[in-house]
Protein backbone atom coordinates (compact mmCIF):
# COMPACT_ATOMS: atom_id res chain seq x y z
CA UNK A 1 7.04 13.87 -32.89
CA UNK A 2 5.52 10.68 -34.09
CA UNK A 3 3.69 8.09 -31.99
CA UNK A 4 3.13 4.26 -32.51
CA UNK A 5 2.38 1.25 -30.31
CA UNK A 6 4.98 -2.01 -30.43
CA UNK A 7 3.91 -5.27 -30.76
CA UNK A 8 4.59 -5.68 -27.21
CA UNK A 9 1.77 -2.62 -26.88
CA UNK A 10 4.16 -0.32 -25.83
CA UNK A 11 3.44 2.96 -26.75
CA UNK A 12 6.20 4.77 -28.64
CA UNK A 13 6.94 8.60 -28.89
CA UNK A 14 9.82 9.06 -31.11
CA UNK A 15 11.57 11.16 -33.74
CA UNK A 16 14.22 10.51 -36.37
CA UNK A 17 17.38 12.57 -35.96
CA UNK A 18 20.57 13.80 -38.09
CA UNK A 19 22.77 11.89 -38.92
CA UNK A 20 25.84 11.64 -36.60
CA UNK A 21 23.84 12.64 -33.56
CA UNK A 22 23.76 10.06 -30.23
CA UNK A 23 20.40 8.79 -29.67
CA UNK A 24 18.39 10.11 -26.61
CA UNK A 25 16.76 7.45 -24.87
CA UNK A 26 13.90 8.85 -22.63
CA UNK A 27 13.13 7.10 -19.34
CA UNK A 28 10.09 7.21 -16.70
CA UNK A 29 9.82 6.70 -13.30
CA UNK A 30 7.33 4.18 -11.90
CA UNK A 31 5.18 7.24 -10.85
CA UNK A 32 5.16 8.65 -13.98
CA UNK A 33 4.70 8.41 -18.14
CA UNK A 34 6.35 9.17 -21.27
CA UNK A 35 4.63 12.21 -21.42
CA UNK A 36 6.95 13.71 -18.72
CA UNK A 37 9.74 14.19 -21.07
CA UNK A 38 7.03 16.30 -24.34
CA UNK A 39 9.18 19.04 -24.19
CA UNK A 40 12.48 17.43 -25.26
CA UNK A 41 10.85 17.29 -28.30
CA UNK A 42 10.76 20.84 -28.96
CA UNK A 43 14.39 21.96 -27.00
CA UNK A 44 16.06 23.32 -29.76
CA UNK A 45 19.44 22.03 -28.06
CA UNK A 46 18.08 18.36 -28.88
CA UNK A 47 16.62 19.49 -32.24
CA UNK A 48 18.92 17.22 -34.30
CA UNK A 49 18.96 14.20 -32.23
CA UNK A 50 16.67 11.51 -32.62
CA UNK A 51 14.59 11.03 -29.24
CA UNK A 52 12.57 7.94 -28.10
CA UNK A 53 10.54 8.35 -25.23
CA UNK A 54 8.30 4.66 -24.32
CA UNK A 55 5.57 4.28 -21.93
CA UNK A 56 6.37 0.80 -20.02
CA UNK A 57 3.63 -1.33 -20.20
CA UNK A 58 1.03 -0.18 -17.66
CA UNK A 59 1.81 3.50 -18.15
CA UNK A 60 1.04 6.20 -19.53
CA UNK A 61 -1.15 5.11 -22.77
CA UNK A 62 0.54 1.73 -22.50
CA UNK A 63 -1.71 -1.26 -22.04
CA UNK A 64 -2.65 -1.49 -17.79
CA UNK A 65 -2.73 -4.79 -16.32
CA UNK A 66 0.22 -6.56 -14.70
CA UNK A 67 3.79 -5.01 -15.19
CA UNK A 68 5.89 -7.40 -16.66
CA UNK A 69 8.79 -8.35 -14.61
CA UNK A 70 9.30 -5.48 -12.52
CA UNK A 71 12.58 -3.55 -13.48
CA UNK A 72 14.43 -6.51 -15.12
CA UNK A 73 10.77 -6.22 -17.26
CA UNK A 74 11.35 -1.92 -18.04
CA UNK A 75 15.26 -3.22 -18.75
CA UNK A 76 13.91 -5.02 -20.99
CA UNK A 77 11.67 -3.16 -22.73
CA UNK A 78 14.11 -0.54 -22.31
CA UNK A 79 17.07 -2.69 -23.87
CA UNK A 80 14.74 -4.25 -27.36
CA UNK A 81 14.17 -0.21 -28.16
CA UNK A 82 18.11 0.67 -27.65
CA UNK A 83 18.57 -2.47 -30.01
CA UNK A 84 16.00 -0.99 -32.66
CA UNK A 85 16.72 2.24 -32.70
CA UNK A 86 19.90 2.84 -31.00
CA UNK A 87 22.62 2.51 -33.74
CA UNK A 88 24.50 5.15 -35.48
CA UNK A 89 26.76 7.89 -33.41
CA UNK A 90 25.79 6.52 -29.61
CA UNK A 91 23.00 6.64 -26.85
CA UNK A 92 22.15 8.61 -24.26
CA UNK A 93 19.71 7.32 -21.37
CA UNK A 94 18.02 10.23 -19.70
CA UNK A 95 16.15 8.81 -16.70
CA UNK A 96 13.76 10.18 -14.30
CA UNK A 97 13.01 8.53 -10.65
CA UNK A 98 13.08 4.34 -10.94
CA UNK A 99 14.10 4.92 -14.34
CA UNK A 100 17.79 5.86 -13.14
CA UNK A 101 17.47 2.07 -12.07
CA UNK A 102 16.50 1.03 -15.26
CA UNK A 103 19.22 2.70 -17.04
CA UNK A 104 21.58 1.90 -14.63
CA UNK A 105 20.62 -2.09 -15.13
CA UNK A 106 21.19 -2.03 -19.04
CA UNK A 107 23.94 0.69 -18.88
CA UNK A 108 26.77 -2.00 -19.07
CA UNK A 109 24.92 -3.58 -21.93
CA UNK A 110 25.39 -0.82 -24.06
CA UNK A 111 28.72 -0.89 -25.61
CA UNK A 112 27.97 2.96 -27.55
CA UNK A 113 26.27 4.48 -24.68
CA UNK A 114 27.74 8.08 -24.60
CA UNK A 115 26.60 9.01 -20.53
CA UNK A 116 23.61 8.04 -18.12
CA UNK A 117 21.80 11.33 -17.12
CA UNK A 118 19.80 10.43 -13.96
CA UNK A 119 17.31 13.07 -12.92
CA UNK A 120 16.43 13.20 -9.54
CA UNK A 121 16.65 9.44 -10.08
CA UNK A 122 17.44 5.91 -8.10
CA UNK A 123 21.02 5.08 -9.21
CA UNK A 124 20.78 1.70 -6.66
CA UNK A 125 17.51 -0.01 -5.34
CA UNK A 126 18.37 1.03 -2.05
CA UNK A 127 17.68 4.71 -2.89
CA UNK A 128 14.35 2.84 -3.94
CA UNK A 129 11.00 3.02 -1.79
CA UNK A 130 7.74 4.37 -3.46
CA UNK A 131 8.65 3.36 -6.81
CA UNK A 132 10.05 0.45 -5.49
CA UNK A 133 6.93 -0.86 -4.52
CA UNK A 134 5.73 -0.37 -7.60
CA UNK A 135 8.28 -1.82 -8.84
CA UNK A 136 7.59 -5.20 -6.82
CA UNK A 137 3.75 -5.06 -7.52
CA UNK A 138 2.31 -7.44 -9.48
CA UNK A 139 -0.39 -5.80 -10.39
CA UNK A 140 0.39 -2.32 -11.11
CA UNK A 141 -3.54 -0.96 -10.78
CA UNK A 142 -4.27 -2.83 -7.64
CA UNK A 143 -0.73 -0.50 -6.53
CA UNK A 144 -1.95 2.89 -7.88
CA UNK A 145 -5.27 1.98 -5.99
CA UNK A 146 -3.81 1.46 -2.39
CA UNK A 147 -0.68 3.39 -3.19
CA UNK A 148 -2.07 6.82 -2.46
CA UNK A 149 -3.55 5.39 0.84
CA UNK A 150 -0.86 3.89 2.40
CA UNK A 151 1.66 7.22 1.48
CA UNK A 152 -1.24 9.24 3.05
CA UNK A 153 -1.35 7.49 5.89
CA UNK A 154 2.85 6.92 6.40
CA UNK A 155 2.62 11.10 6.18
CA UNK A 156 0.08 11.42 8.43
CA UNK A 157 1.23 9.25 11.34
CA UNK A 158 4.93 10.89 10.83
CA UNK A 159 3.01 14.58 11.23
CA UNK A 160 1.34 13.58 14.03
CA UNK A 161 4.20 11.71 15.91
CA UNK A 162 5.36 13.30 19.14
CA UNK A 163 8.69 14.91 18.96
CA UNK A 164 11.17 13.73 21.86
């Protein structure tokens, strides 16, 4: 596995594949980092693919600050690595969470994508709540700083409500 940052400051895990191998694109939730997906790297089922695995800006070892844009933003993102990288024999999306979102948004962009895998994902943004308020946030740290609260809280009043 390799690792660089984009000029965008994205940072990049990645490895070259075999020729005549689809491309696996790697994608986080909102919750979540590149890092969730370390052990594709060494699945011996994947071992002649090439794999890219991003942390969206704000993630992971990504720059923090404000998330740009949301999940048009990620598509984005998501969409200029597919474009670099994403030639050759197809692409794959694997997507985690509000990354099934992502891939869903740029999934009829890609004219060679071979299948969108969505784990435990969001395939619409109504299936969307936590990470869709991250999602909306404009400030992604402000979000992971009152996020934790207000989930607390939504669990606790729900525990404590009266059952009719």
């Amino acid at each position: 596995m390799q690792i660089r940052t984009l000029e965008s400051g994205v940072l990049l895990r990645y490895r070259q594949g075999e020729p005549g191998y689809p491309a696996l694109f790697c994608v986080h939730g909102f919750g979540a980092s590149g890092a969730s997906y370390l052990e594709a790297f060494d699945a011996p089922e994947l071992g002649r693919h090439p794999i890219y695995v991003p942390d969206f800006p704000g993630f992971g070892e990504s720059p923090r600050g404000t998330f740009p844009g949301g999940l048009s933003g990620a598509a984005d993102v998501l969409l200029g690595l597919v474009a670099a990288h994403g030639g050759g024999e197809g692409i794959v999306l694997l997507a985690h969470s509000a990354g099934g979102l992502i891939g869903t948004r740029i999934a009829p962009a890609l004219p060679n994508l071979r299948c969108l895998i969505s784990v435990e994902g969001n395939i619409t943004e109504a299936d969307n709540f936590v990470s869709g308020k991250a999602a909306e946030a404009e400030d992604i740290d402000a979000w992971r700083r009152t996020a934790r609260h207000e989930v607390i809280g939504s669990l606790l009043l729900d525990r404590w409500r009266p059952t009719p």
